[in-house]
Protein backbone atom coordinates (compact mmCIF):
# COMPACT_ATOMS: atom_id res chain seq x y z
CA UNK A 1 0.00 0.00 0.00
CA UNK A 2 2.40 2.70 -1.09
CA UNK A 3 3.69 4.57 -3.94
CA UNK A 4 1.59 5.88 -6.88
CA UNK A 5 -1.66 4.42 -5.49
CA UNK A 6 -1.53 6.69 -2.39
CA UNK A 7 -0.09 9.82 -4.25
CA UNK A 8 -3.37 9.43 -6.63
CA UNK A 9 -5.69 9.51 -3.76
CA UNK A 10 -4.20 11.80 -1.89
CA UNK A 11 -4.22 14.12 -5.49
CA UNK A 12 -7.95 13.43 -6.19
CA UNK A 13 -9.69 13.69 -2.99
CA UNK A 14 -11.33 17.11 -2.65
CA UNK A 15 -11.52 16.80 0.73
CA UNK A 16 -10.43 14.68 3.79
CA UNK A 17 -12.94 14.28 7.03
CA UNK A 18 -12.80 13.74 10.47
CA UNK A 19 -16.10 12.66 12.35
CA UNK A 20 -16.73 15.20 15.39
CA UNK A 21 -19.50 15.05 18.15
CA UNK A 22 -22.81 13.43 17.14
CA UNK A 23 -25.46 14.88 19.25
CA UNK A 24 -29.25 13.33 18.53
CA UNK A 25 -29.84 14.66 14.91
CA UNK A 26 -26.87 16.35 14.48
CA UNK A 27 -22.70 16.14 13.55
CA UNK A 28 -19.70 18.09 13.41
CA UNK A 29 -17.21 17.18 10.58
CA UNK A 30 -14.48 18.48 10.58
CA UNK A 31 -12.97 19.10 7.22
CA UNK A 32 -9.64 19.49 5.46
CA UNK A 33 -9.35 21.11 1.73
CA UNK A 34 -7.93 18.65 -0.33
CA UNK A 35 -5.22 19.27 -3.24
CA UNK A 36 -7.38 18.77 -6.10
CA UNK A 37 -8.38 22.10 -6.46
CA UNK A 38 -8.21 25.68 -4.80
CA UNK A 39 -5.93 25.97 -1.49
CA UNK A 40 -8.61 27.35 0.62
CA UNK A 41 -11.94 25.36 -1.10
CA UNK A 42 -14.93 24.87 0.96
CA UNK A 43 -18.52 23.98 0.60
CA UNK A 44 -21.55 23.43 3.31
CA UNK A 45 -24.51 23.16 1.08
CA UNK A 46 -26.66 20.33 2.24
CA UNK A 47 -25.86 18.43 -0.80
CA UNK A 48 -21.98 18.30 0.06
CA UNK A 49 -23.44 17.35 3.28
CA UNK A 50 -25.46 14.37 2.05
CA UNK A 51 -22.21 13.14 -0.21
CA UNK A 52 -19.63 13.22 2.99
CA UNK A 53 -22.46 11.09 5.01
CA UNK A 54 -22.77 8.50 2.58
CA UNK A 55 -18.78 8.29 1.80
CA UNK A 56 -18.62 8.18 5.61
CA UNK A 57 -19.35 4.53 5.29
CA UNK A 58 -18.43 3.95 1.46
CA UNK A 59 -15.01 5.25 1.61
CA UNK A 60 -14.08 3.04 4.74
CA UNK A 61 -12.14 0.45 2.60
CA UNK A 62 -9.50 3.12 2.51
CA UNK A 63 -8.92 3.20 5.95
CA UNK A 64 -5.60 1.61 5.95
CA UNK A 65 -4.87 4.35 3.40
CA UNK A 66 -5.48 6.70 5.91
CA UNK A 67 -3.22 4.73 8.74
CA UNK A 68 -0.15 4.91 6.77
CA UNK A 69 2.89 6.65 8.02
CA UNK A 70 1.42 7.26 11.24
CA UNK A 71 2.50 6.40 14.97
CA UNK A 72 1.53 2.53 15.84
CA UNK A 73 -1.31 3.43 18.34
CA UNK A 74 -2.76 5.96 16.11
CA UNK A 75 -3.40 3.87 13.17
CA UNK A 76 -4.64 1.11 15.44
CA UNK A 77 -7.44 3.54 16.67
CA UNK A 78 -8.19 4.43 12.96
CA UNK A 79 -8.36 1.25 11.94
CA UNK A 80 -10.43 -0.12 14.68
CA UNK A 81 -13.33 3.03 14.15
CA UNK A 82 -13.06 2.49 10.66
CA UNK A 83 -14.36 -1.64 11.65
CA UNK A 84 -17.38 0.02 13.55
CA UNK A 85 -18.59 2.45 11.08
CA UNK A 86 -18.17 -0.77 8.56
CA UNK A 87 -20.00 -2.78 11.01
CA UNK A 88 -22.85 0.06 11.97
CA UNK A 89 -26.04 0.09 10.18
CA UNK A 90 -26.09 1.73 7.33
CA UNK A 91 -30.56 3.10 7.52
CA UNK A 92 -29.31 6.25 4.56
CA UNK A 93 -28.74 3.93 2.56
CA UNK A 94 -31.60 1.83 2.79
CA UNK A 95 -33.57 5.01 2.11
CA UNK A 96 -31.62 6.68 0.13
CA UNK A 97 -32.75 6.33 -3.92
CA UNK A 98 -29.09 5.75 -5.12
CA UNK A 99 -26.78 8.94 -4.75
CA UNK A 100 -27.14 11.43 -7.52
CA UNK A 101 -24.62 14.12 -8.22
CA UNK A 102 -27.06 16.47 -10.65
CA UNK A 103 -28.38 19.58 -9.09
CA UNK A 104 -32.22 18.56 -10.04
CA UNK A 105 -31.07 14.90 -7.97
CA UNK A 106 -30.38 16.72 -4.93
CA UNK A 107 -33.23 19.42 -5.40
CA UNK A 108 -35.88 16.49 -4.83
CA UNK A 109 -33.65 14.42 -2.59
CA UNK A 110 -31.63 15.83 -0.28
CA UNK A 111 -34.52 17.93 2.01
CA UNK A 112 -35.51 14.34 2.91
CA UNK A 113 -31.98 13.59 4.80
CA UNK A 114 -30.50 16.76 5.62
CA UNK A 115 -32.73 19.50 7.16
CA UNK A 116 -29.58 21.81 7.87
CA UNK A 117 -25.92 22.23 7.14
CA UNK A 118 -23.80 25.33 8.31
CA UNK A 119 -20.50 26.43 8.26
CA UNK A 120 -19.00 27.16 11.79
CA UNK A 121 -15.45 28.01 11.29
CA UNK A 122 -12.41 28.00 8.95
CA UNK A 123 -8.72 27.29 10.06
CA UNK A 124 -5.75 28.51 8.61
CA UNK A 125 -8.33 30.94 6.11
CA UNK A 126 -4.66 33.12 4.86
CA UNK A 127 -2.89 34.14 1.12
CA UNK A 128 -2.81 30.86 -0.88
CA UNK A 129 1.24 31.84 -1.12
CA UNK A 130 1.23 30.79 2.53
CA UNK A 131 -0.57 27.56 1.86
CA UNK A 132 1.76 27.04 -0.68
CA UNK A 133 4.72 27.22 0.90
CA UNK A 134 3.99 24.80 3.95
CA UNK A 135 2.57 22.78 1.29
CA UNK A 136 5.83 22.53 -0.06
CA UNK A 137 7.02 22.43 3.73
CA UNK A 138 4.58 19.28 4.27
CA UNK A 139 5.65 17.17 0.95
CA UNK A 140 8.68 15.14 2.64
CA UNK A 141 5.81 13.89 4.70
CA UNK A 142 4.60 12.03 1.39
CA UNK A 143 7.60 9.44 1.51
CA UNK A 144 6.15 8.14 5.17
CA UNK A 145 2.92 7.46 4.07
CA UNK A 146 -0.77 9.83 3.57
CA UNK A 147 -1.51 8.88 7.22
CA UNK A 148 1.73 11.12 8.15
CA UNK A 149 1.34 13.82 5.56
CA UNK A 150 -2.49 14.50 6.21
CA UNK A 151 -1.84 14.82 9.78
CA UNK A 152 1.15 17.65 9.00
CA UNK A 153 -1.21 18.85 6.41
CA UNK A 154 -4.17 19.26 9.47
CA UNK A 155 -2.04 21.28 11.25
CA UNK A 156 -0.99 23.83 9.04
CA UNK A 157 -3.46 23.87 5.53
CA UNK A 158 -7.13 25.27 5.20
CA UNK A 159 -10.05 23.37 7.08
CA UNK A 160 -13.17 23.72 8.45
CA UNK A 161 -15.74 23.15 10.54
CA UNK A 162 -19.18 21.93 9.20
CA UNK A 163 -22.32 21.41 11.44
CA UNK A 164 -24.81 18.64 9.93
CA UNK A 165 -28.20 18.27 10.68
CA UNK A 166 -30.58 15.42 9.36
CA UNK A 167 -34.36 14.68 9.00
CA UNK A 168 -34.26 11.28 10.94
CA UNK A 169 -31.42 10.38 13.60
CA UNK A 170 -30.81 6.89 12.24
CA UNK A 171 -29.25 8.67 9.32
CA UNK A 172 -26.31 9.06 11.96
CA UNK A 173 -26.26 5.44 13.09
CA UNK A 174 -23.03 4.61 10.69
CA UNK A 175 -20.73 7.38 12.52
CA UNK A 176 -18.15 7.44 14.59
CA UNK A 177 -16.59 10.15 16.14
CA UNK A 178 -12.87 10.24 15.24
CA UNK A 179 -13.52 8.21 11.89
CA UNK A 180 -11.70 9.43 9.45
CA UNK A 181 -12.16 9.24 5.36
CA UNK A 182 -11.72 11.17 2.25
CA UNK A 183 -13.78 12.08 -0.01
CA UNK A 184 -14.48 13.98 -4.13
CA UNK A 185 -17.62 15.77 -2.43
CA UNK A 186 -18.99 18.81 -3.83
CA UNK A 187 -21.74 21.45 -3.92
CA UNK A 188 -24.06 19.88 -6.31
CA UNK A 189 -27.05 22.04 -5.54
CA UNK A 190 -26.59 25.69 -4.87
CA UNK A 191 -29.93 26.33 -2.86
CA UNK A 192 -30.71 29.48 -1.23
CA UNK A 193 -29.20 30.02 2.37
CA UNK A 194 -31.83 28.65 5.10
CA UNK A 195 -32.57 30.91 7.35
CA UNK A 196 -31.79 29.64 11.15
CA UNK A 197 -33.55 27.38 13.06
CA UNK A 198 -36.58 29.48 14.62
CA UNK A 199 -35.87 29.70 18.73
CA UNK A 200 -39.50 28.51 20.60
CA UNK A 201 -41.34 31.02 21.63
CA UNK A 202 -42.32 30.97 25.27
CA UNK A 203 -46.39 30.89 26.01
CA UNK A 204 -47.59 34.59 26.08
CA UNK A 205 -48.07 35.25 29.93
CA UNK A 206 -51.69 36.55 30.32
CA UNK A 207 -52.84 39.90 30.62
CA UNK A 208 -54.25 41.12 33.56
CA UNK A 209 -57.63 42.35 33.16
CA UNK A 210 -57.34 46.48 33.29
CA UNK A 211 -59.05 48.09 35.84
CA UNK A 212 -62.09 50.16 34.66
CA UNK A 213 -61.52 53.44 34.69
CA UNK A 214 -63.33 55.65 36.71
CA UNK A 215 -66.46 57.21 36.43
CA UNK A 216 -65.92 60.92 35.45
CA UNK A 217 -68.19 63.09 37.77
CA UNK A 218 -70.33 65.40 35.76
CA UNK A 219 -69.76 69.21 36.77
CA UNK A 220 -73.13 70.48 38.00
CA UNK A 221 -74.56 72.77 35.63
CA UNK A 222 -73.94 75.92 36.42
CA UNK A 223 -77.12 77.91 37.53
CA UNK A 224 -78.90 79.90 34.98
CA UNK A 225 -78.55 83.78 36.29
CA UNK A 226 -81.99 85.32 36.67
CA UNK A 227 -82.82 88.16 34.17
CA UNK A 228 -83.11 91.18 35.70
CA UNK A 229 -86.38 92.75 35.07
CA UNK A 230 -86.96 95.32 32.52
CA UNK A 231 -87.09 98.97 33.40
CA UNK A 232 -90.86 100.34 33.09
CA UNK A 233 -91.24 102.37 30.42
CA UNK A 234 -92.89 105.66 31.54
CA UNK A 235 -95.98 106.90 30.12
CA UNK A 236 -96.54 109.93 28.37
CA UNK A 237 -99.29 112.03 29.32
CA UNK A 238 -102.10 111.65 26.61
CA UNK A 239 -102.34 114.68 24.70
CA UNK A 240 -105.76 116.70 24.87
């Protein structure tokens, strides 16, 4: 397991992932940018999502890929989650209608699995030059194995974090956190950005009945002044 074989892989693979918590319908995977493309390429649309969940469990044939170069105990552990994930039950795929990679696929399929995926942080986000230089750093690493040159390459390339969210929590039952695997995922369907999750409202506390308001007193009517009385007229003697 050497030579060419792991150079292509490690060429190919658009990204490389390591399982994080799993929390009832959700996962963190944590992701490195592969050297297939861009130095600093990421994606979180829920269609990369649904790809890196089902090569969770079909890329685990490569897991001695993955273990090679690295310290004795280390690739033991990798090796021995990679066994569980290929033992777990595997209820996406039983669901799942194959695995398109069209945008009009993942339009009508992917809402079923994944409700939610969001992008929580990025690692080592600086000038490709940078990247390129400790990628040039990393490449004696090559000659031990991909085990030993991904982990150099974790340390010091572009990652990031990627929270997953899925319809049905049985979707998670092939994970494992600390599995590792790599993967040619992409964003396949461009969908507008979901807004987030609504918070529950708490129940409305209920009003307190107001107070009537007081009666206004009526001012009295004010009392009519009496009209003083005309002054007589006096009469003029009748003429003769």
């Amino acid at each position: 397991m050497g030579g060419p074989l792991l150079e292509h892989r490690v060429s190919t693979d658009t990204f490389y992932v390591k399982v994080g918590k799993i929390k009832n319908r959700s996962v963190t995977l944590h992701c490195l940018t592969g050297f297939a493309g861009g130095m600093k390429d990421h994606a979180w649309s829920r269609s990369f999502a649904l790809m890196l969940l089902v090569d969770a469990k079909g890329r685990v044939g490569d897991a001695p890929y993955w273990a090679k170069g690295l310290p004795r105990e280390l690739a033991k552990k990798r090796l021995a989650l990679a066994k569980k994930v290929d033992d777990a039950p595997f209820s996406l795929d039983d669901d799942l209608p194959g695995l398109g990679y069209e945008e009009a696929w993942h339009a009508e399929n992917t809402p079923r699995f994944v409700s939610r995926s969001r992008l929580l942080k990025r690692y080592n986000n600086v000038k490709d030059g940078l990247l390129w230089k400790a990628r040039r750093e990393l490449s004696p690493l090559e000659k031990k194995g991909s085990g030993a040159f991904l982990e150099g390459a974790w340390k010091r390339m572009h990652r990031f974090d990627l929270l997953v969210e899925v319809t049905d929590a049985k979707y998670l039952d092939h994970l494992v956190e600390g599995h590792f695997f790599g993967t040619t995922a992409f964003d396949a369907w461009i969908e507008k950005e979901l807004p987030p999750p609504k918070k529950e409202k708490a129940a409305p506390a209920k009003a307190k009945k107001a107070a009537p308001a007081p009666a206004r007193k009526r001012a009295a009517p004010a009392k009519a002044k009496k009209a003083a009385p005309a002054p007589a007229r006096k009469r003029t003697a009748a003429r003769r």
